[in-house]
C-alpha atoms as a PDB file:
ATOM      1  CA  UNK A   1     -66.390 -54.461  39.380  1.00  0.00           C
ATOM      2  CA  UNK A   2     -63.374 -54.610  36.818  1.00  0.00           C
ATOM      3  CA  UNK A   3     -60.618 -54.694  39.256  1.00  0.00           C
ATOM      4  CA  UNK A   4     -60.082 -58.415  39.428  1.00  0.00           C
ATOM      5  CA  UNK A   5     -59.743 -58.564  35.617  1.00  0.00           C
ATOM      6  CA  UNK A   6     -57.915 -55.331  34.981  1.00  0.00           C
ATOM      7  CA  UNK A   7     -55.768 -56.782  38.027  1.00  0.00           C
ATOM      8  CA  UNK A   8     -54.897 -59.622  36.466  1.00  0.00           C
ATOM      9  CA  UNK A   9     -54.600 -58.152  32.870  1.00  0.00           C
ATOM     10  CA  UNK A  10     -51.763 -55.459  34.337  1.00  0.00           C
ATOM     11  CA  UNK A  11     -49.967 -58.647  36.466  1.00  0.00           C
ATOM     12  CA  UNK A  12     -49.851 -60.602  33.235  1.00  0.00           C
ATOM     13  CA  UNK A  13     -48.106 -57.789  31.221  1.00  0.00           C
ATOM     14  CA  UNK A  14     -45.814 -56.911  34.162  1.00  0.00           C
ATOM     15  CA  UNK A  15     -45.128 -60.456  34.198  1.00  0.00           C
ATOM     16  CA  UNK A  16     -43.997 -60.856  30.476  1.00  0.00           C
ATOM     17  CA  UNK A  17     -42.042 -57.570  30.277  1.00  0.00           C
ATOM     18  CA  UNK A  18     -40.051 -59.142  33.150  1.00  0.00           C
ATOM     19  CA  UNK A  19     -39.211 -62.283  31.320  1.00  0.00           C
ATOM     20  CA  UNK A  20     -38.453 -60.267  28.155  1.00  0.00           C
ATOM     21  CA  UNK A  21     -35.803 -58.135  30.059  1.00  0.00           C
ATOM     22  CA  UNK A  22     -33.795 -61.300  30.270  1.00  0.00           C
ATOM     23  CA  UNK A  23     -32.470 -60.859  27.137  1.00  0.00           C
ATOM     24  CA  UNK A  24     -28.668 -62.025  27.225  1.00  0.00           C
ATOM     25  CA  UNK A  25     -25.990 -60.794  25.274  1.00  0.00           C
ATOM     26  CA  UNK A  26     -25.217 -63.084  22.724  1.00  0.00           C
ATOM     27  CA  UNK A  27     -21.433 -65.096  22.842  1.00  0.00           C
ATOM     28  CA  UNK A  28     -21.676 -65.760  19.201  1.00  0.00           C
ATOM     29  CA  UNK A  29     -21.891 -62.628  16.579  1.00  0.00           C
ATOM     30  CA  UNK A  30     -22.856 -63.180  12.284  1.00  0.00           C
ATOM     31  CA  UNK A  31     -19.334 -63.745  11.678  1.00  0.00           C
ATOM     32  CA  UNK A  32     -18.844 -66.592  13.920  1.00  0.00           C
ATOM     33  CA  UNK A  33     -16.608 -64.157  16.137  1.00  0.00           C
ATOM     34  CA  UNK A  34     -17.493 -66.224  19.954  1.00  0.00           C
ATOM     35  CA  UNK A  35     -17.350 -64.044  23.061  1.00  0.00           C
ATOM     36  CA  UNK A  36     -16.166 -66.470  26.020  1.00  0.00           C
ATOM     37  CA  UNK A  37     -18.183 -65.653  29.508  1.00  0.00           C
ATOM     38  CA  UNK A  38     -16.004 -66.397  32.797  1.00  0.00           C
ATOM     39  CA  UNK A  39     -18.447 -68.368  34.855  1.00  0.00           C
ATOM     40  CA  UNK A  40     -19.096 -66.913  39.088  1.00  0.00           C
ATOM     41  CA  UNK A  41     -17.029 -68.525  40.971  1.00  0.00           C
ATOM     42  CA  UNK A  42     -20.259 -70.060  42.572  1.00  0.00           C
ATOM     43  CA  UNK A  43     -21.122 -71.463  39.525  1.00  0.00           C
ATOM     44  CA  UNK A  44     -17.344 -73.297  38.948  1.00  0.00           C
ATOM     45  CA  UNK A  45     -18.170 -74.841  42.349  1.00  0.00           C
ATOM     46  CA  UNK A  46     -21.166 -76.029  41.718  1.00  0.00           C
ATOM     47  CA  UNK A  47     -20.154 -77.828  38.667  1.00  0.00           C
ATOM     48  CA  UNK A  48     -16.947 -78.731  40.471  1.00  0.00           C
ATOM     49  CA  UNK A  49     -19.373 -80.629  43.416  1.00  0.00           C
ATOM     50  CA  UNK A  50     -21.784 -81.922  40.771  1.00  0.00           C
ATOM     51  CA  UNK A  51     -19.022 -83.639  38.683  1.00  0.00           C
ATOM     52  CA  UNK A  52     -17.298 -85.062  41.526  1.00  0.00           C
ATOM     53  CA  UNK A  53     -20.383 -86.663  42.774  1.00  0.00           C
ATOM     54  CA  UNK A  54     -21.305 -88.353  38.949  1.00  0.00           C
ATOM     55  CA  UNK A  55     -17.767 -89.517  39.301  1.00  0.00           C
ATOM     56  CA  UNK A  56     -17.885 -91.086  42.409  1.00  0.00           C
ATOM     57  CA  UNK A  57     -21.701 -92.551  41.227  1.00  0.00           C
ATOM     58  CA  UNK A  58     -21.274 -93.865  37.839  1.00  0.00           C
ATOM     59  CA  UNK A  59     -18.684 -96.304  36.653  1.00  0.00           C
ATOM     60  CA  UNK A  60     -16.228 -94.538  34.754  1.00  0.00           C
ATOM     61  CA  UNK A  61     -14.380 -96.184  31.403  1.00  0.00           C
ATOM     62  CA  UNK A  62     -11.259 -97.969  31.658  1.00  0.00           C
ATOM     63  CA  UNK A  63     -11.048 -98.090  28.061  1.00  0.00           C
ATOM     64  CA  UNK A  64      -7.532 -96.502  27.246  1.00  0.00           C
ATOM     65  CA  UNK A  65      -8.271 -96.350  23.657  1.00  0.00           C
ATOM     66  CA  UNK A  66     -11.750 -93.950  23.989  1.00  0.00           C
ATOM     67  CA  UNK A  67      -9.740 -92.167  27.074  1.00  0.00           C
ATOM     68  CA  UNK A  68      -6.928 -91.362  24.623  1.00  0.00           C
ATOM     69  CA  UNK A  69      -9.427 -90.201  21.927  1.00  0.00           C
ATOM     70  CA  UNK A  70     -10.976 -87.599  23.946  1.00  0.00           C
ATOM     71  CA  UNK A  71      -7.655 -86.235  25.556  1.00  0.00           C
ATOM     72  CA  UNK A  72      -6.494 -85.741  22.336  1.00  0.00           C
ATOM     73  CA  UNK A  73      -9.868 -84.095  20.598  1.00  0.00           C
ATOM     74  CA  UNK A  74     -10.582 -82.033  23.829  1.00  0.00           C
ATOM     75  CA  UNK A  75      -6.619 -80.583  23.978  1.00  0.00           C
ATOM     76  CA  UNK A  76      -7.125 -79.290  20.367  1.00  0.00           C
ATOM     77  CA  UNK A  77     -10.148 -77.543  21.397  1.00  0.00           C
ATOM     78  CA  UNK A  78      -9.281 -76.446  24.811  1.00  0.00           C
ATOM     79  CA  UNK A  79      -6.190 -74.675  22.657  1.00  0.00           C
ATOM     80  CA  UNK A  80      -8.541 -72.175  20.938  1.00  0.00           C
ATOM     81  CA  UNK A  81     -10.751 -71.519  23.639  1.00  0.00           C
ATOM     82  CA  UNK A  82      -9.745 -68.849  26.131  1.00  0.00           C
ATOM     83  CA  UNK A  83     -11.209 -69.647  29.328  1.00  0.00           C
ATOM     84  CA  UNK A  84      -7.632 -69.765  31.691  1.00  0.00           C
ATOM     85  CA  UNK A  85      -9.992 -69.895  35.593  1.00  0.00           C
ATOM     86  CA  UNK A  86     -11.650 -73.186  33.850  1.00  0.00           C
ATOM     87  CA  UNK A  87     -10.585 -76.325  35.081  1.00  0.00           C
ATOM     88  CA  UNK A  88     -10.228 -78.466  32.650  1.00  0.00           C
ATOM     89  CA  UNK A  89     -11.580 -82.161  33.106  1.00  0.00           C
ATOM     90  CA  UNK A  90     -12.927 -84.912  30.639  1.00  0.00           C
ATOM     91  CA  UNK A  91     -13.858 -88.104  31.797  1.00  0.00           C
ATOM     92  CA  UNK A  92     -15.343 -90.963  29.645  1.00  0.00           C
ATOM     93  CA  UNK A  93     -18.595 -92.727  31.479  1.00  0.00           C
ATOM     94  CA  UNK A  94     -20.077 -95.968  31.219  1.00  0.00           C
ATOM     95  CA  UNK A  95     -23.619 -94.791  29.928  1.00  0.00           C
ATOM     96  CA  UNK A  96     -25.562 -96.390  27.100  1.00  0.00           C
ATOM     97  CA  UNK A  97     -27.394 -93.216  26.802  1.00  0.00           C
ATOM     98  CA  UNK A  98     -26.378 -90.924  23.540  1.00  0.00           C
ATOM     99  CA  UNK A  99     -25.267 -88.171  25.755  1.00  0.00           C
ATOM    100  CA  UNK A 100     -22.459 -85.611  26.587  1.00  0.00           C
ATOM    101  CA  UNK A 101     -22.409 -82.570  28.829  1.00  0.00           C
ATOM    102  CA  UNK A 102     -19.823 -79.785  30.400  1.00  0.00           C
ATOM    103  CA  UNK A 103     -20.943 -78.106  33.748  1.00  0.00           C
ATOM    104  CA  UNK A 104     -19.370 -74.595  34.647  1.00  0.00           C
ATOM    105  CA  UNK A 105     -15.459 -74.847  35.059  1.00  0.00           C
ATOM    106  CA  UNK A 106     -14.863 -76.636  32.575  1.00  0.00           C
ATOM    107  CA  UNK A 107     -15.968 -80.376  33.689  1.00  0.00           C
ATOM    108  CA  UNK A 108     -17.183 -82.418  30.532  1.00  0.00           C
ATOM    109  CA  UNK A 109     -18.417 -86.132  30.566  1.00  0.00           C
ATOM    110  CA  UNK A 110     -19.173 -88.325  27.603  1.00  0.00           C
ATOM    111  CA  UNK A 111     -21.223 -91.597  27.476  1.00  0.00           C
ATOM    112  CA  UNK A 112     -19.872 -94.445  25.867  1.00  0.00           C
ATOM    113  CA  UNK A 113     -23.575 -94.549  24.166  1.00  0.00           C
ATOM    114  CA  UNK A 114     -22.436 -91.594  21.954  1.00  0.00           C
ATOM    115  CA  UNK A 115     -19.609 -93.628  20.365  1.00  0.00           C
ATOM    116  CA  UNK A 116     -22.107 -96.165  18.854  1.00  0.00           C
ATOM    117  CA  UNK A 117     -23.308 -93.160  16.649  1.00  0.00           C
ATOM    118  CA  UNK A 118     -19.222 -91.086  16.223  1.00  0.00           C
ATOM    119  CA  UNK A 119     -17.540 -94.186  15.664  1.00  0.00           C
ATOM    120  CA  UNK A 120     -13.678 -93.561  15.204  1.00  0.00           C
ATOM    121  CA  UNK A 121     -14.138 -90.083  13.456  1.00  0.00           C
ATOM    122  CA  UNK A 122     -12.622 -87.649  15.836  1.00  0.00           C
ATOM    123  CA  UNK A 123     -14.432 -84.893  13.860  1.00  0.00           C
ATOM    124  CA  UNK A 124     -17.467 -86.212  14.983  1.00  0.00           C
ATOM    125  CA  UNK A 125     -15.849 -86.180  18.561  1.00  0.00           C
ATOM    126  CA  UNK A 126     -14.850 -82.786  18.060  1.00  0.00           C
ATOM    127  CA  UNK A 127     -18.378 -81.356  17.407  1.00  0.00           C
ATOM    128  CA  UNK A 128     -19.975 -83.350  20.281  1.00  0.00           C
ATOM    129  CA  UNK A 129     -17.510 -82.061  22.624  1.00  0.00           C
ATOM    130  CA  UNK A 130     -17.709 -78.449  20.974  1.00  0.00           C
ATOM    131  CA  UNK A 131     -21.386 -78.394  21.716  1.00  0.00           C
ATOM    132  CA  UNK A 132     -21.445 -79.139  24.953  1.00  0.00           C
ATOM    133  CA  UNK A 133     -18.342 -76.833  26.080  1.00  0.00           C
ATOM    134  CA  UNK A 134     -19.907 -74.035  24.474  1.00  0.00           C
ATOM    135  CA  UNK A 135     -22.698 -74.523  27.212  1.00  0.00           C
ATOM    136  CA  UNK A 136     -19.967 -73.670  29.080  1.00  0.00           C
ATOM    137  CA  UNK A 137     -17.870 -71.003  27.778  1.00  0.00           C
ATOM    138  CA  UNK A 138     -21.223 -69.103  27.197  1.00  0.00           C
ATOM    139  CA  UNK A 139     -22.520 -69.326  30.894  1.00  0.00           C
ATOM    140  CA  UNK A 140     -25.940 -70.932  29.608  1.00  0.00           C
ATOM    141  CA  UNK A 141     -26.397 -72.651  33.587  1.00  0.00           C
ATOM    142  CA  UNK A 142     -25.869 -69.582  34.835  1.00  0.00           C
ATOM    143  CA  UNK A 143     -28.269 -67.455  32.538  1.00  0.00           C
ATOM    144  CA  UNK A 144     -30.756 -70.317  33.530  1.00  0.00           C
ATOM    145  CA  UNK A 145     -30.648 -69.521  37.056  1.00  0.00           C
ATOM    146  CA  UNK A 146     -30.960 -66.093  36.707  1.00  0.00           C
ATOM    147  CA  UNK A 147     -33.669 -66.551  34.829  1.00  0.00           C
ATOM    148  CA  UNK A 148     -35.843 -68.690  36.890  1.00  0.00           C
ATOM    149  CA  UNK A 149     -34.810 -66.345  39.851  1.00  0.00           C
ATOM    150  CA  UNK A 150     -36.738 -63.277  38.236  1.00  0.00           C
ATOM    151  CA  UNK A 151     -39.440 -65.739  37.502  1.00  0.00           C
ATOM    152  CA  UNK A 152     -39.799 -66.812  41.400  1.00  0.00           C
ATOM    153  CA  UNK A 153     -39.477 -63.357  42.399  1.00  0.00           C
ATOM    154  CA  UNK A 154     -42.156 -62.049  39.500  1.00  0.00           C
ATOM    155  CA  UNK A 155     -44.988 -64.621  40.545  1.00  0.00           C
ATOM    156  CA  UNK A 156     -44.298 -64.144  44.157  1.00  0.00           C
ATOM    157  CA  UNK A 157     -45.140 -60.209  43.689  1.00  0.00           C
ATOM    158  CA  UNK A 158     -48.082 -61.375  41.999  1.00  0.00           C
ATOM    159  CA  UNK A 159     -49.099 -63.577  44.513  1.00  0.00           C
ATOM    160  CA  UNK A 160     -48.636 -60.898  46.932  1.00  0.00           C
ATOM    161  CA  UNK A 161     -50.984 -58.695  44.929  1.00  0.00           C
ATOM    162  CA  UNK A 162     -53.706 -60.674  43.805  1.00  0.00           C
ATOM    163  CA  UNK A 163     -54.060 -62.250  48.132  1.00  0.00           C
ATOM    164  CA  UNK A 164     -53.674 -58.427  48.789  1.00  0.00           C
ATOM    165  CA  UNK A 165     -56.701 -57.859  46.530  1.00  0.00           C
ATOM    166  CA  UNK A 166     -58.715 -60.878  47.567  1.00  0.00           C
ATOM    167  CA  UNK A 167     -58.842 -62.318  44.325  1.00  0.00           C
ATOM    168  CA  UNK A 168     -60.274 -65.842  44.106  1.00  0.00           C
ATOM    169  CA  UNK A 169     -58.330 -68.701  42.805  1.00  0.00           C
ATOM    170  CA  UNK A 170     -54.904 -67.037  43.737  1.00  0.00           C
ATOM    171  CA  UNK A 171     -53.227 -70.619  43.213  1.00  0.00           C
ATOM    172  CA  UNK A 172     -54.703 -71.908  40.002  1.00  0.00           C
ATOM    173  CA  UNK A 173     -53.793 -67.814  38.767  1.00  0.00           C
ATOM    174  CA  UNK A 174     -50.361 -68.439  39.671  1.00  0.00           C
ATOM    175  CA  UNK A 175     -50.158 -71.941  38.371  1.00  0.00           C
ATOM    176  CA  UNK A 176     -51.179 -70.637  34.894  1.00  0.00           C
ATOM    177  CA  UNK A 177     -48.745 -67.598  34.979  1.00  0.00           C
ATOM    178  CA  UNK A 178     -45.776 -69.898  36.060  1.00  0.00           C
ATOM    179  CA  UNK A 179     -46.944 -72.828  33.142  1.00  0.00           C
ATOM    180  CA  UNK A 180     -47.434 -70.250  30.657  1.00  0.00           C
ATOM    181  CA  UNK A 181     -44.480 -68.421  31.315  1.00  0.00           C
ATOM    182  CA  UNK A 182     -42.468 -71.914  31.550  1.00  0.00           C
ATOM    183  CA  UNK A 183     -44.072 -73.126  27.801  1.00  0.00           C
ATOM    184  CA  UNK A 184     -43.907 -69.084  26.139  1.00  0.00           C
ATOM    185  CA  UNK A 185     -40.623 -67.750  27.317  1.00  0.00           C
ATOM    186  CA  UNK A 186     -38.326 -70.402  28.922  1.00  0.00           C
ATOM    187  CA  UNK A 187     -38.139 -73.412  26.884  1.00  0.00           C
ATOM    188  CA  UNK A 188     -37.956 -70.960  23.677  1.00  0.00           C
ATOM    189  CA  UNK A 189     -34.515 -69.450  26.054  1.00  0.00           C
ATOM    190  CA  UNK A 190     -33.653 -73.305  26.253  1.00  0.00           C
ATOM    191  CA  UNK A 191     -33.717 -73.451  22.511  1.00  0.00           C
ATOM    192  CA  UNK A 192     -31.933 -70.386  21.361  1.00  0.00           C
ATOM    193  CA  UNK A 193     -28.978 -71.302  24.006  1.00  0.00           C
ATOM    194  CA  UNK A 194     -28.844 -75.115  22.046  1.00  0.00           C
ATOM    195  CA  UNK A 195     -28.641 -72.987  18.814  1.00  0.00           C
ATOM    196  CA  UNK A 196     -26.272 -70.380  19.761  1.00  0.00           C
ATOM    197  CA  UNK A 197     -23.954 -73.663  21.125  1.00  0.00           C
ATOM    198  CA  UNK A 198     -24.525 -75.615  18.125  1.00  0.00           C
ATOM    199  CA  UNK A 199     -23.351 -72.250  16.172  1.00  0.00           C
ATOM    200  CA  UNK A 200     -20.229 -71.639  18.608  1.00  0.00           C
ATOM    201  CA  UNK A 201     -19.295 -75.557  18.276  1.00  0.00           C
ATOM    202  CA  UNK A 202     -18.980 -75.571  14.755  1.00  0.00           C
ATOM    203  CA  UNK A 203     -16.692 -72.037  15.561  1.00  0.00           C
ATOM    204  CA  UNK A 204     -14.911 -74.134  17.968  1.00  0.00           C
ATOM    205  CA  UNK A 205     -13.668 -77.386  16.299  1.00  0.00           C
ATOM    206  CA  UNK A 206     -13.056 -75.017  12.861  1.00  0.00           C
ATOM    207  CA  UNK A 207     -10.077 -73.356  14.769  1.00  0.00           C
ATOM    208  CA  UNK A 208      -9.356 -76.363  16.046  1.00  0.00           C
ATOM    209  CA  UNK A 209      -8.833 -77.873  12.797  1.00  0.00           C
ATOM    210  CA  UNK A 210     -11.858 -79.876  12.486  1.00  0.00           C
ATOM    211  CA  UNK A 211     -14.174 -79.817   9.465  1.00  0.00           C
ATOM    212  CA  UNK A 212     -17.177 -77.952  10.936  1.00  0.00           C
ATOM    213  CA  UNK A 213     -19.302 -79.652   8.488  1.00  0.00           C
ATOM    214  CA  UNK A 214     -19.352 -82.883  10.471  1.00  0.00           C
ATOM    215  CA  UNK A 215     -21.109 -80.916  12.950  1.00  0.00           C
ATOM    216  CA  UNK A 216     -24.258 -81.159  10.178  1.00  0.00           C
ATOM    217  CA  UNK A 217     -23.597 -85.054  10.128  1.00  0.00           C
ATOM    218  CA  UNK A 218     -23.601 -85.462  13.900  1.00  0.00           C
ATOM    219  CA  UNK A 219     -27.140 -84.106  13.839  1.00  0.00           C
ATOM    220  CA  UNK A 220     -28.396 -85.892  10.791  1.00  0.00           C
ATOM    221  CA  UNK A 221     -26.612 -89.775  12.787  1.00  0.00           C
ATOM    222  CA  UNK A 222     -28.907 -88.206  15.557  1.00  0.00           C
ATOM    223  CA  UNK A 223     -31.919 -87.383  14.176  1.00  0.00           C
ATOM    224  CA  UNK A 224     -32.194 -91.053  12.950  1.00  0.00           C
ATOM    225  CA  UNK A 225     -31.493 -92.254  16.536  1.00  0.00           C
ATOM    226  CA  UNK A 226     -34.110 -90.030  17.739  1.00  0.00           C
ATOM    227  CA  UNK A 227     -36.536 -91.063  15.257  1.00  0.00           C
ATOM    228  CA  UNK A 228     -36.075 -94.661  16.157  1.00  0.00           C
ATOM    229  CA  UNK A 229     -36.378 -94.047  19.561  1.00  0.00           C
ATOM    230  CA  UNK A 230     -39.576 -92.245  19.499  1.00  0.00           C
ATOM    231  CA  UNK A 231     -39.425 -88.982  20.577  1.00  0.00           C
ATOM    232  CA  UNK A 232     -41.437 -86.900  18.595  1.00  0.00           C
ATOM    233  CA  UNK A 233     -42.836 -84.319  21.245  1.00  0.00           C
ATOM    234  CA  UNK A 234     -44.006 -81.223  20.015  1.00  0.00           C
ATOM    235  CA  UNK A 235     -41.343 -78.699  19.839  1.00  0.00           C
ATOM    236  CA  UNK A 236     -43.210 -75.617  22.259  1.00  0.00           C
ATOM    237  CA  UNK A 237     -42.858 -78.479  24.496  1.00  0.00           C
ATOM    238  CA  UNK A 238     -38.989 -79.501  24.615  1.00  0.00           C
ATOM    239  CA  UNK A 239     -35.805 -77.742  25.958  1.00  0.00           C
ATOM    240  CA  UNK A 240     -34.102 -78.751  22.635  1.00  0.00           C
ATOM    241  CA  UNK A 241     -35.302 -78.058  19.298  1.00  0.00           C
ATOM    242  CA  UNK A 242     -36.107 -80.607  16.648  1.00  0.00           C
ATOM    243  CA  UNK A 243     -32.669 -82.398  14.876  1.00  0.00           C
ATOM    244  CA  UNK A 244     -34.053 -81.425  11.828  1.00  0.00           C
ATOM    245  CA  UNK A 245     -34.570 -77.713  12.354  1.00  0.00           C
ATOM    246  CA  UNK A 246     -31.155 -77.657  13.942  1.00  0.00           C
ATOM    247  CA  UNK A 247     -29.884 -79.089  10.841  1.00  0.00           C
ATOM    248  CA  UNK A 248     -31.210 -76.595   8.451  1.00  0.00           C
ATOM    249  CA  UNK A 249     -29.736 -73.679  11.351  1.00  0.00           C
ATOM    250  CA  UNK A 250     -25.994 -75.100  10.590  1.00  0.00           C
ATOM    251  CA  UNK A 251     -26.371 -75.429   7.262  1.00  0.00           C
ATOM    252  CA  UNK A 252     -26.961 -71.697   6.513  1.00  0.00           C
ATOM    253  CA  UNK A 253     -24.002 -70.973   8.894  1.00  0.00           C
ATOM    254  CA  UNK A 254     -21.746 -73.365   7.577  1.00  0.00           C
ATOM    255  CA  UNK A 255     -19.996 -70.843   5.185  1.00  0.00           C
ATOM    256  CA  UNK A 256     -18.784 -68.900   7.820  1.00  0.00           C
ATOM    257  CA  UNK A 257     -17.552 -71.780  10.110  1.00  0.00           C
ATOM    258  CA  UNK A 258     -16.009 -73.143   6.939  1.00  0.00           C
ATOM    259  CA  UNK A 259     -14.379 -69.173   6.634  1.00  0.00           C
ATOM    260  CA  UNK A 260     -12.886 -70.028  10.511  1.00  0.00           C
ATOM    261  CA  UNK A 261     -11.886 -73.182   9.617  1.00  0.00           C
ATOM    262  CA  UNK A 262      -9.994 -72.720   6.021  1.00  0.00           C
ATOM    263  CA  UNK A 263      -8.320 -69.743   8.127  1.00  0.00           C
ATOM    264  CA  UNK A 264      -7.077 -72.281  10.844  1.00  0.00           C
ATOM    265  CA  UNK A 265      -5.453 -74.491   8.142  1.00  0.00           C
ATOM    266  CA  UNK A 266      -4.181 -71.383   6.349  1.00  0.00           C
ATOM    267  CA  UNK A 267      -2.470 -70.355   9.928  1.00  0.00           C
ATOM    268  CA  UNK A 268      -1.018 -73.709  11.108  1.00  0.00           C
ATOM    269  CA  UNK A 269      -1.092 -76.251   8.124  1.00  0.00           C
ATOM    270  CA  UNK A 270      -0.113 -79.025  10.710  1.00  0.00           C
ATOM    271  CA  UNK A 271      -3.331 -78.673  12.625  1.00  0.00           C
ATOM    272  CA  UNK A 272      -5.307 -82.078  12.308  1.00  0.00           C
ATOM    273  CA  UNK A 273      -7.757 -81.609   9.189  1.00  0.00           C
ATOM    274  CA  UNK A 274     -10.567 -84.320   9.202  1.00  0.00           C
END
């Protein structure tokens, strides 16, 4: 009997076309022209909740001089972005950890850690910041969700189907369709939204009057962190993709975030030009 195997064969392919349909529309075209996404208001809320709790869990820096320097980056890049139901809120927190992040609505937090590596270059400030609100202004949480929704509803039909058909090892079938759907399809997603923000950043802090190219050295100060620090897991393995390949991405997009940017200069001379 060939059911079992033809059975699981059919699931399998159902399963991928499923994950393939998730397809999102790119926010950043070849000409660095960025589409911003409105988050749900569901999602605003959520980020909303989620930033009010880190703020009322983790110490938050008094420093008025590394306050001051992200007010001033973040207003400069809040002025070319076009997202008027976000909610604009930066706060600086005490965290060793080389980290920054923006939840839907427009909440963005940044580690103290990170300025060991930026220093007092607000260009490197700029393209920190412009990563992470491009997470944002492209709805990547959102596209997450949705994502692992049709994956929760895709193995659930096939565990329907495959109990239906009295298939042995129902779990251990689902377990690998889940893991290998998880390795194949979502952490690749992960990795295209990181370059499609990295790509949008550089668009961002261009306009903003930023040289995008500093974008390029914020990876490379990175990459040497990360080295030091260890983490060399494969790639197929990680939400983010290697520093070095990320590197090598902005490089060959560079001339047209340098096109944005000698435009922004051309436009308002007085914009700041680092």
């Amino acid at each position: 009997n060939h059911m079992p195997a033809l059975t699981f064969i059919t699931l399998w392919l159902c399963f991928l076309i499923s994950l393939s349909s998730c397809t999102q529309t790119p926010s950043i075209d070849s000409d660095g022209n960025v589409t911003v996404k409105q988050p749900s208001k569901i999602m605003q809320d959520y980020g909303t909740r989620q930033f009010n709790y880190l703020k009322n869990t983790k110490k938050i820096s008094s420093d008025p001089s590394l306050n001051k320097r992200v007010i001033r980056v973040a207003s400069k890049l809040q002025s070319v972005i076009d997202l008027p139901e976000a909610k604009w809120e930066f706060v600086v927190f005490e965290d060793n950890s080389l980290n920054a992040f923006c939840l839907p609505g427009g909440k963005v937090g940044i580690n103290t850690g990170l300025f060991r590596i930026i220093g007092d270059d607000d260009a490197l400030l700029a393209a920190a910041l412009g990563h992470e609100i491009s997470h944002a202004t492209a709805n990547h949480a959102q596209q997450r969700i949705h994502r692992m929704l049709r994956i929760i509803i895709s193995s659930a039909i096939i565990w329907r189907v495959l109990d239906h058909n009295d298939i042995d090892n129902t779990g251990e079938i689902i377990s690998a369709f889940s893991l290998g759907g998880y390795v194949f399809n979502t952490l690749p997603f992960y990795r295209m939204q990181e370059y499609e923000s990295d790509k949008m950043g550089a668009i961002f802090m261009a306009k903003a009057g930023y040289d995008p190219r500093k974008s390029i050295l914020l990876w490379k100060l990175l990459k040497s962190r990360h080295f030091y620090d260890g983490d060399q897991k494969p790639e197929f393995l990680r939400t983010h993709p290697h520093d070095i390949k990320r590197i090598k991405a902005l490089e060959y997009f560079m001339p047209i975030a340098m096109q944005h940017y000698y435009e922004a200069k051309k436009s308002d001379p007085k914009r700041n030009q680092q």
